[in-house]
PDB file of N, CA and C in Angstrom:
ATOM      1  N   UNK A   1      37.217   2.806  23.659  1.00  0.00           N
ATOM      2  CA  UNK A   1      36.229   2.942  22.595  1.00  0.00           C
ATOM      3  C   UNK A   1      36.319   4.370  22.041  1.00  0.00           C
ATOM      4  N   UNK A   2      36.477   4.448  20.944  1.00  0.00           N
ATOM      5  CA  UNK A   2      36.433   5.697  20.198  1.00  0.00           C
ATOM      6  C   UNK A   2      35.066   6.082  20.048  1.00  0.00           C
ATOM      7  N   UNK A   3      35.170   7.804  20.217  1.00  0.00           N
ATOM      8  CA  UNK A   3      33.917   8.593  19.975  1.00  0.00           C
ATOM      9  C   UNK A   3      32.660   8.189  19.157  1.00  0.00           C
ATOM     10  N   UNK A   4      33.341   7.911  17.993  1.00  0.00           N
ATOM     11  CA  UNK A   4      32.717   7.284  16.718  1.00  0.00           C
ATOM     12  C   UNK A   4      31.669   6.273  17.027  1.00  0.00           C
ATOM     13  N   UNK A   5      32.331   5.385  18.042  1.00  0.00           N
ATOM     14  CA  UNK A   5      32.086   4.038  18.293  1.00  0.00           C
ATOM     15  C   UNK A   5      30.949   3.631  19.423  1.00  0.00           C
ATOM     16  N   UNK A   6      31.537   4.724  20.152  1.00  0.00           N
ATOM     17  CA  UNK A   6      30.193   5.497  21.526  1.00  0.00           C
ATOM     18  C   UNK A   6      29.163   5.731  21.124  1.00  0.00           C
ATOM     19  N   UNK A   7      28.736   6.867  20.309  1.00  0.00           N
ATOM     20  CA  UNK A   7      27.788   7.340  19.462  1.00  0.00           C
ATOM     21  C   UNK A   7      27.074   6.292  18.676  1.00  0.00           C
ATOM     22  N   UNK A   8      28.181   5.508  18.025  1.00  0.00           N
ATOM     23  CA  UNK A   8      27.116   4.231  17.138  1.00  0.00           C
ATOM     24  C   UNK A   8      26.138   3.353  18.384  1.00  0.00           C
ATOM     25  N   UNK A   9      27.116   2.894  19.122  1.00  0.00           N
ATOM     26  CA  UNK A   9      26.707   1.864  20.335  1.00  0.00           C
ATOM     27  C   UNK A   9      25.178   2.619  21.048  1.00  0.00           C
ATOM     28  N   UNK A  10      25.269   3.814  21.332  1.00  0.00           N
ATOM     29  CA  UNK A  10      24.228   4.695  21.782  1.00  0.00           C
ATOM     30  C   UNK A  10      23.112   4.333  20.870  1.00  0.00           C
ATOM     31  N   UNK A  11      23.090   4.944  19.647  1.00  0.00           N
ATOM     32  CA  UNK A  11      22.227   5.105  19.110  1.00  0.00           C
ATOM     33  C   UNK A  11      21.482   3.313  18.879  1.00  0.00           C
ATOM     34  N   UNK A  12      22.515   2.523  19.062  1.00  0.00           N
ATOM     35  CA  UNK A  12      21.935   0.987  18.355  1.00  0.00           C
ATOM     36  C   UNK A  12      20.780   0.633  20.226  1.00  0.00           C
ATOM     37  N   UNK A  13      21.588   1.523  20.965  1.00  0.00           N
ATOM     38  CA  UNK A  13      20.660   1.026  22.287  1.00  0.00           C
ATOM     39  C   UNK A  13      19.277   1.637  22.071  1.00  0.00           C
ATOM     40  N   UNK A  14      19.365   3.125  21.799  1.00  0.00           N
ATOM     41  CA  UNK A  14      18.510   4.062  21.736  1.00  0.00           C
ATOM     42  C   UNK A  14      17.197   3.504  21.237  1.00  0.00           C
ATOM     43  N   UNK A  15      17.379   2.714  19.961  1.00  0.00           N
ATOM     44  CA  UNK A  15      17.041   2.471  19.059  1.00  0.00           C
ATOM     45  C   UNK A  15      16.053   1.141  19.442  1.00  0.00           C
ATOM     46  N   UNK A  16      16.838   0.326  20.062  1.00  0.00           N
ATOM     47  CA  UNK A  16      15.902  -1.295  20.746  1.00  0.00           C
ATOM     48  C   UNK A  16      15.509  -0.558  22.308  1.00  0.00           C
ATOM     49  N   UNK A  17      15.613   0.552  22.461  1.00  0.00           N
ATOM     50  CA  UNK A  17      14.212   0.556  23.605  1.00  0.00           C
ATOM     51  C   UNK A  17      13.345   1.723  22.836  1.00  0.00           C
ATOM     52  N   UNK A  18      13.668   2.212  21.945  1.00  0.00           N
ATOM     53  CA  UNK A  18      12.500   3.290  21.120  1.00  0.00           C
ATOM     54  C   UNK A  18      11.280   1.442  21.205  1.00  0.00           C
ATOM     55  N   UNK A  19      11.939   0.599  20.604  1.00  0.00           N
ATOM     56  CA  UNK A  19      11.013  -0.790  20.031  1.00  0.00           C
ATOM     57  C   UNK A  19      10.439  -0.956  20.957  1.00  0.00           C
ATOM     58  N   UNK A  20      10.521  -0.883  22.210  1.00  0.00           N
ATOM     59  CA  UNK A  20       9.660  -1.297  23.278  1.00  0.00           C
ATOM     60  C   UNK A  20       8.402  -0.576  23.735  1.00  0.00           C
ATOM     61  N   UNK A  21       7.659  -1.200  24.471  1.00  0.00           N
ATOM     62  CA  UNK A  21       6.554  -0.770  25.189  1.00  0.00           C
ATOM     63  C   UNK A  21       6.667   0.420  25.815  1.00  0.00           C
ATOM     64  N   UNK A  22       5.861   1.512  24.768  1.00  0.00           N
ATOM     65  CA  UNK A  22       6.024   3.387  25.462  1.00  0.00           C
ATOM     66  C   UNK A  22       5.700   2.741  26.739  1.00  0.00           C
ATOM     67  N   UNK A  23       4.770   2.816  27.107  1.00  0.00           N
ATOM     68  CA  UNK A  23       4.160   2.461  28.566  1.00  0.00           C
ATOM     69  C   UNK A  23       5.247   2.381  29.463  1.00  0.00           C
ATOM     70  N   UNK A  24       5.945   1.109  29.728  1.00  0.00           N
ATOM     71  CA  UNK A  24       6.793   0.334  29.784  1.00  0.00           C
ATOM     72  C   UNK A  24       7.905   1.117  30.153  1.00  0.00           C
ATOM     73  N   UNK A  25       8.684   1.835  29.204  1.00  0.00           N
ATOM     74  CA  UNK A  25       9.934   2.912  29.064  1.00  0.00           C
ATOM     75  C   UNK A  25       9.374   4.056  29.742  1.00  0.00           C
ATOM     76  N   UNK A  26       8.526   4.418  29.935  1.00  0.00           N
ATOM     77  CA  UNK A  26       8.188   5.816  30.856  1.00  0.00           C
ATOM     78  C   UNK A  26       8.251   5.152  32.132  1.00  0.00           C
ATOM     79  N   UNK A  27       7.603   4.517  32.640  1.00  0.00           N
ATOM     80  CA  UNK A  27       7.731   4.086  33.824  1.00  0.00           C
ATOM     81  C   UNK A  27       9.241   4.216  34.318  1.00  0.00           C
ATOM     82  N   UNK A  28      10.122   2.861  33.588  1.00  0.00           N
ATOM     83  CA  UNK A  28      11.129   2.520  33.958  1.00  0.00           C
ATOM     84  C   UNK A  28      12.207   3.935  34.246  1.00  0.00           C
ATOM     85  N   UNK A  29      11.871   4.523  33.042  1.00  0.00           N
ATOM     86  CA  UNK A  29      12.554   6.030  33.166  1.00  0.00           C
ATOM     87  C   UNK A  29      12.329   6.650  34.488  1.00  0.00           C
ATOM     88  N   UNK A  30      10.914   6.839  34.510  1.00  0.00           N
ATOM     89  CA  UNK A  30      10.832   6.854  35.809  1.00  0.00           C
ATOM     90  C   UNK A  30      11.452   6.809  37.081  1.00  0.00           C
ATOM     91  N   UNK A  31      11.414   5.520  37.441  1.00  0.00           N
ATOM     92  CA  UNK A  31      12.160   4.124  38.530  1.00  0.00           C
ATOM     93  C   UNK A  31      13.686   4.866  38.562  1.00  0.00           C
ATOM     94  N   UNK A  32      14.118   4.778  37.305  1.00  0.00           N
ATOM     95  CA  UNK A  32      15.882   4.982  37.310  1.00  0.00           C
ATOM     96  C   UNK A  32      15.744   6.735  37.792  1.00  0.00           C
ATOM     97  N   UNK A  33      15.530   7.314  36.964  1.00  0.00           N
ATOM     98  CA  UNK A  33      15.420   9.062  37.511  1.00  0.00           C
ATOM     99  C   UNK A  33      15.599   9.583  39.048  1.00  0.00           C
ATOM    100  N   UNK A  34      14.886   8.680  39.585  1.00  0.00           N
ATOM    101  CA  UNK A  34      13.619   8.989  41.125  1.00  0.00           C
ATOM    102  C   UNK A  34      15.264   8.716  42.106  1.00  0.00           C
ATOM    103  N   UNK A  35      15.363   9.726  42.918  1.00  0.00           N
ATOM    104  CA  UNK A  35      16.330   9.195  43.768  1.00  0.00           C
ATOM    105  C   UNK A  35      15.569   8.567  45.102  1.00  0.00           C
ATOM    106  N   UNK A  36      15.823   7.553  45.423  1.00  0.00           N
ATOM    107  CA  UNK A  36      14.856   7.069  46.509  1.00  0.00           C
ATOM    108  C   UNK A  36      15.520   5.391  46.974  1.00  0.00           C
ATOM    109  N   UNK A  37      14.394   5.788  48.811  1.00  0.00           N
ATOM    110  CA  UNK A  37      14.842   4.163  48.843  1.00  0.00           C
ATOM    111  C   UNK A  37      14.545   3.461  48.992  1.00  0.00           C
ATOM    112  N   UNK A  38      15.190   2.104  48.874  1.00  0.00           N
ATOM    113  CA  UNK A  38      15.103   0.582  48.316  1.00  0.00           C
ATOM    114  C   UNK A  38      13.648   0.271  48.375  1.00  0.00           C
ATOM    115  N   UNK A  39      12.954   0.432  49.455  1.00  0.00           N
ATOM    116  CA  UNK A  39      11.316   0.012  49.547  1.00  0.00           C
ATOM    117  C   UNK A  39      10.551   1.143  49.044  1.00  0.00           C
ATOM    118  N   UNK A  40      10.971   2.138  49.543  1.00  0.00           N
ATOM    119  CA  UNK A  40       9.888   3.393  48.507  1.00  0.00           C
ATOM    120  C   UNK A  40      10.069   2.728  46.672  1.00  0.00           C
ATOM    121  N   UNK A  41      11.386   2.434  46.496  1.00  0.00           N
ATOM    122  CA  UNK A  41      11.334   2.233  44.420  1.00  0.00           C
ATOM    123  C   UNK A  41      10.535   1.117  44.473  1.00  0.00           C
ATOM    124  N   UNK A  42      10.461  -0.289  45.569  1.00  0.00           N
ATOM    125  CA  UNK A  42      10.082  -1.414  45.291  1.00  0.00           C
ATOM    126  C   UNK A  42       8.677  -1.161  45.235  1.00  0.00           C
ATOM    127  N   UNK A  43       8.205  -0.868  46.248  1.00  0.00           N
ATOM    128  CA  UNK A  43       6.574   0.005  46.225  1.00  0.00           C
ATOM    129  C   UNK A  43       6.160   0.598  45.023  1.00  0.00           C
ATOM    130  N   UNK A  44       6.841   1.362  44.149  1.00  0.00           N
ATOM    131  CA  UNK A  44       6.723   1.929  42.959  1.00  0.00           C
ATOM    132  C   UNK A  44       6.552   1.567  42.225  1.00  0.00           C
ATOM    133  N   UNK A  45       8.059   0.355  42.015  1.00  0.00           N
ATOM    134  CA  UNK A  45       7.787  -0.149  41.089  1.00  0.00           C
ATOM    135  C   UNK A  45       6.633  -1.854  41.082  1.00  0.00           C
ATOM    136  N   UNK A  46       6.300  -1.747  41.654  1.00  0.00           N
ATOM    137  CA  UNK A  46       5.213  -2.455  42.141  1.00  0.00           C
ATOM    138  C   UNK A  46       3.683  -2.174  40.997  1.00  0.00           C
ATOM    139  N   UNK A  47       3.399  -0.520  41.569  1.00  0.00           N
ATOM    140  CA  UNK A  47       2.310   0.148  41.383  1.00  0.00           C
ATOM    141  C   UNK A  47       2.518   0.428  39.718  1.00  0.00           C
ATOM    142  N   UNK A  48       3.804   0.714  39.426  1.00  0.00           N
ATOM    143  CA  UNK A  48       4.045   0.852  37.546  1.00  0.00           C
ATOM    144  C   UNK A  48       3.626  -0.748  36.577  1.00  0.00           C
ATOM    145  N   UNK A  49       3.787  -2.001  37.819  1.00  0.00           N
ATOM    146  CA  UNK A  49       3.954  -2.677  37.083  1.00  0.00           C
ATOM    147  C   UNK A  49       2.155  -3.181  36.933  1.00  0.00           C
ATOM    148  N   UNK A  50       1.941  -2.812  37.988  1.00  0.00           N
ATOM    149  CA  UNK A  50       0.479  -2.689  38.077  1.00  0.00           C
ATOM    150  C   UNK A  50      -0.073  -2.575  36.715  1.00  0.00           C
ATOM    151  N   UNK A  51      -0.155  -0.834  36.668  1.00  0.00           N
ATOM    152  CA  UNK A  51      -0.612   0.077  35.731  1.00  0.00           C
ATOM    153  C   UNK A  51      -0.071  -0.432  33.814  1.00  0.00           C
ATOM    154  N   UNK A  52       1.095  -1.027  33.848  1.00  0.00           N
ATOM    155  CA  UNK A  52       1.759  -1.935  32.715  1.00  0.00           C
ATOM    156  C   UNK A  52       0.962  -2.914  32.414  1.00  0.00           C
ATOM    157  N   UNK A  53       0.273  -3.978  33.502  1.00  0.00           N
ATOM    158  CA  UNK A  53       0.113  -5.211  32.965  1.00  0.00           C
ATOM    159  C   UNK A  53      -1.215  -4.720  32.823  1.00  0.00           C
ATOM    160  N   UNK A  54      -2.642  -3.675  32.768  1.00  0.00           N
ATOM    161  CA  UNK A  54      -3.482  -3.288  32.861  1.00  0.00           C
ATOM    162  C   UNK A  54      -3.611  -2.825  31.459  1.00  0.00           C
ATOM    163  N   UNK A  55      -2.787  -2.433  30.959  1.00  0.00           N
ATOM    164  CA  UNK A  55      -2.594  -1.607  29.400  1.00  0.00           C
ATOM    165  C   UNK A  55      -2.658  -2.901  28.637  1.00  0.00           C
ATOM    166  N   UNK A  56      -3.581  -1.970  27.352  1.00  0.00           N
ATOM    167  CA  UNK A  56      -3.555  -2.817  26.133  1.00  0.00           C
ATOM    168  C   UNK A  56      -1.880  -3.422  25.432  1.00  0.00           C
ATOM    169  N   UNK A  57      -1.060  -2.636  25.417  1.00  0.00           N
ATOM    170  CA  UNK A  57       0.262  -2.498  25.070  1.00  0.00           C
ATOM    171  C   UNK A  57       0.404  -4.226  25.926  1.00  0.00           C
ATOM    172  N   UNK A  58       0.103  -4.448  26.650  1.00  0.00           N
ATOM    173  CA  UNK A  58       0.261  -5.771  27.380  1.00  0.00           C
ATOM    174  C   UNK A  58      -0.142  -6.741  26.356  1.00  0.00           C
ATOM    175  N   UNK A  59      -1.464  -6.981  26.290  1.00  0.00           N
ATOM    176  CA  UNK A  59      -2.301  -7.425  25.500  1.00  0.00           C
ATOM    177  C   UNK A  59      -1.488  -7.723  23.552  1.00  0.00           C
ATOM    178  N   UNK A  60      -0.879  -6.330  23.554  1.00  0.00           N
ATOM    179  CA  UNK A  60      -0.331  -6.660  22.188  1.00  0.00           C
ATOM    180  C   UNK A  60       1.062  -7.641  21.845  1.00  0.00           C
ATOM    181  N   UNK A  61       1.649  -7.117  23.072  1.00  0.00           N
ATOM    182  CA  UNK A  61       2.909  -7.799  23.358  1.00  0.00           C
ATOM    183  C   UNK A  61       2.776  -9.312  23.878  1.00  0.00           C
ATOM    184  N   UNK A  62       2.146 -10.007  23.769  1.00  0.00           N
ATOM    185  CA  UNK A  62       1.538 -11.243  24.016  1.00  0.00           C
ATOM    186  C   UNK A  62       1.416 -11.636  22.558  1.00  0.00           C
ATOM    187  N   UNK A  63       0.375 -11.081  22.367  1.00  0.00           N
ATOM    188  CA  UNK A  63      -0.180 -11.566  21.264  1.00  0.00           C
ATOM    189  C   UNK A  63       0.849 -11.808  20.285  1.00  0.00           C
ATOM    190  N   UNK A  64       1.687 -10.763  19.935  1.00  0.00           N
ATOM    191  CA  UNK A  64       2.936 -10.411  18.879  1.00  0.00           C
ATOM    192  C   UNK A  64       3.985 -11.767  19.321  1.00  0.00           C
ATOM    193  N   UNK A  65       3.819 -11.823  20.548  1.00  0.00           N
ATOM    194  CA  UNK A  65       5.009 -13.380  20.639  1.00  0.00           C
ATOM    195  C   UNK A  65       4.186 -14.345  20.628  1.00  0.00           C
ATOM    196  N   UNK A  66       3.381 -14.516  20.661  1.00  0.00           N
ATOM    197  CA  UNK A  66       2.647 -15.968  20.203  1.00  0.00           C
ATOM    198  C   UNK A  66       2.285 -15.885  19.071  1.00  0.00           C
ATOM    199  N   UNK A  67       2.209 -14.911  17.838  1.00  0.00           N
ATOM    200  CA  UNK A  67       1.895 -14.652  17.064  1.00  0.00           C
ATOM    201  C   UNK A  67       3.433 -14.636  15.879  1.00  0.00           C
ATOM    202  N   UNK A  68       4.565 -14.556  16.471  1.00  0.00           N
ATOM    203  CA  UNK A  68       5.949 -14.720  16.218  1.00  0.00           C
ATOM    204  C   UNK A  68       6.227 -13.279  14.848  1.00  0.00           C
ATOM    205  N   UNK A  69       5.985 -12.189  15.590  1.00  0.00           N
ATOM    206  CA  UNK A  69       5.595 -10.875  14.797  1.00  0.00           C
ATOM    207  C   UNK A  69       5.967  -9.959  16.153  1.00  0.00           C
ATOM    208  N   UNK A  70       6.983  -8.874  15.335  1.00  0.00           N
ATOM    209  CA  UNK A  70       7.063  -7.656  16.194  1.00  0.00           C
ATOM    210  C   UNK A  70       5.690  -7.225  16.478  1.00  0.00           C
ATOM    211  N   UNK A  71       5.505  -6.717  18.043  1.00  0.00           N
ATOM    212  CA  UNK A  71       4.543  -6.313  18.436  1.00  0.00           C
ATOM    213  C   UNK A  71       4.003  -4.780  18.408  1.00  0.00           C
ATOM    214  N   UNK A  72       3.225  -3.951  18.074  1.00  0.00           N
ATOM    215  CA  UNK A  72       2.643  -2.756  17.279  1.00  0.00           C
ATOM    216  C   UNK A  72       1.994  -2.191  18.478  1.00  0.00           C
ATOM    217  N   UNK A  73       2.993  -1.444  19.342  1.00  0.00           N
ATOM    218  CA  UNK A  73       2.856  -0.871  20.838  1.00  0.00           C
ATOM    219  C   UNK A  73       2.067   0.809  20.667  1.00  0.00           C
ATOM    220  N   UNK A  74       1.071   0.868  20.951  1.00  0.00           N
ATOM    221  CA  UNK A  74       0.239   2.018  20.764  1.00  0.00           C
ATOM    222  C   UNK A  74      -0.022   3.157  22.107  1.00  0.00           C
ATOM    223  N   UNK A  75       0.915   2.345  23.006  1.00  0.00           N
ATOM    224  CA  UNK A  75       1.112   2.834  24.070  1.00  0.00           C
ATOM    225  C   UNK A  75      -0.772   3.715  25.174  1.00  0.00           C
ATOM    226  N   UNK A  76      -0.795   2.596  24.828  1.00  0.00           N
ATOM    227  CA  UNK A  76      -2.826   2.441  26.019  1.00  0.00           C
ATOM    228  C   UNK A  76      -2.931   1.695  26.386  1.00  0.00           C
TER     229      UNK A  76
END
């Protein structure tokens, strides 16, 4: 893959998780960052997913697919 081609591919990823749930992407950032193990991340990510399904951002992202409309993530 040429440079050119790297850079495009990047940015088209960059770009469909900017679309996602702030909430959501901090966490996960999170999770991946954290060097740790297997049951300490599972524990974690446990407690993130917690704190995720608790947020309004939940609530919108529901709604937006039953509603068949990108969902308008305000990240709360």
């Amino acid at each position: 893959m040429k440079d050119e081609e790297l850079i495009a591919k990047a940015e088209e990823i960059a770009i469909t998780i900017a679309q996602k749930g702030p909430i959501a992407v901090k966490m996960v950032k999170a999770l991946i960052n954290e060097n740790q193990e297997i049951k300490e991340g599972l524990e974690k990510e446990i407690a993130f997913f917690s704190k995720c399904f608790s947020s309004q951002d939940r609530l919108e992202g529901i709604n937006a697919f039953l509603e068949k409309r990108k969902p308008k993530f305000k990240g709360i």
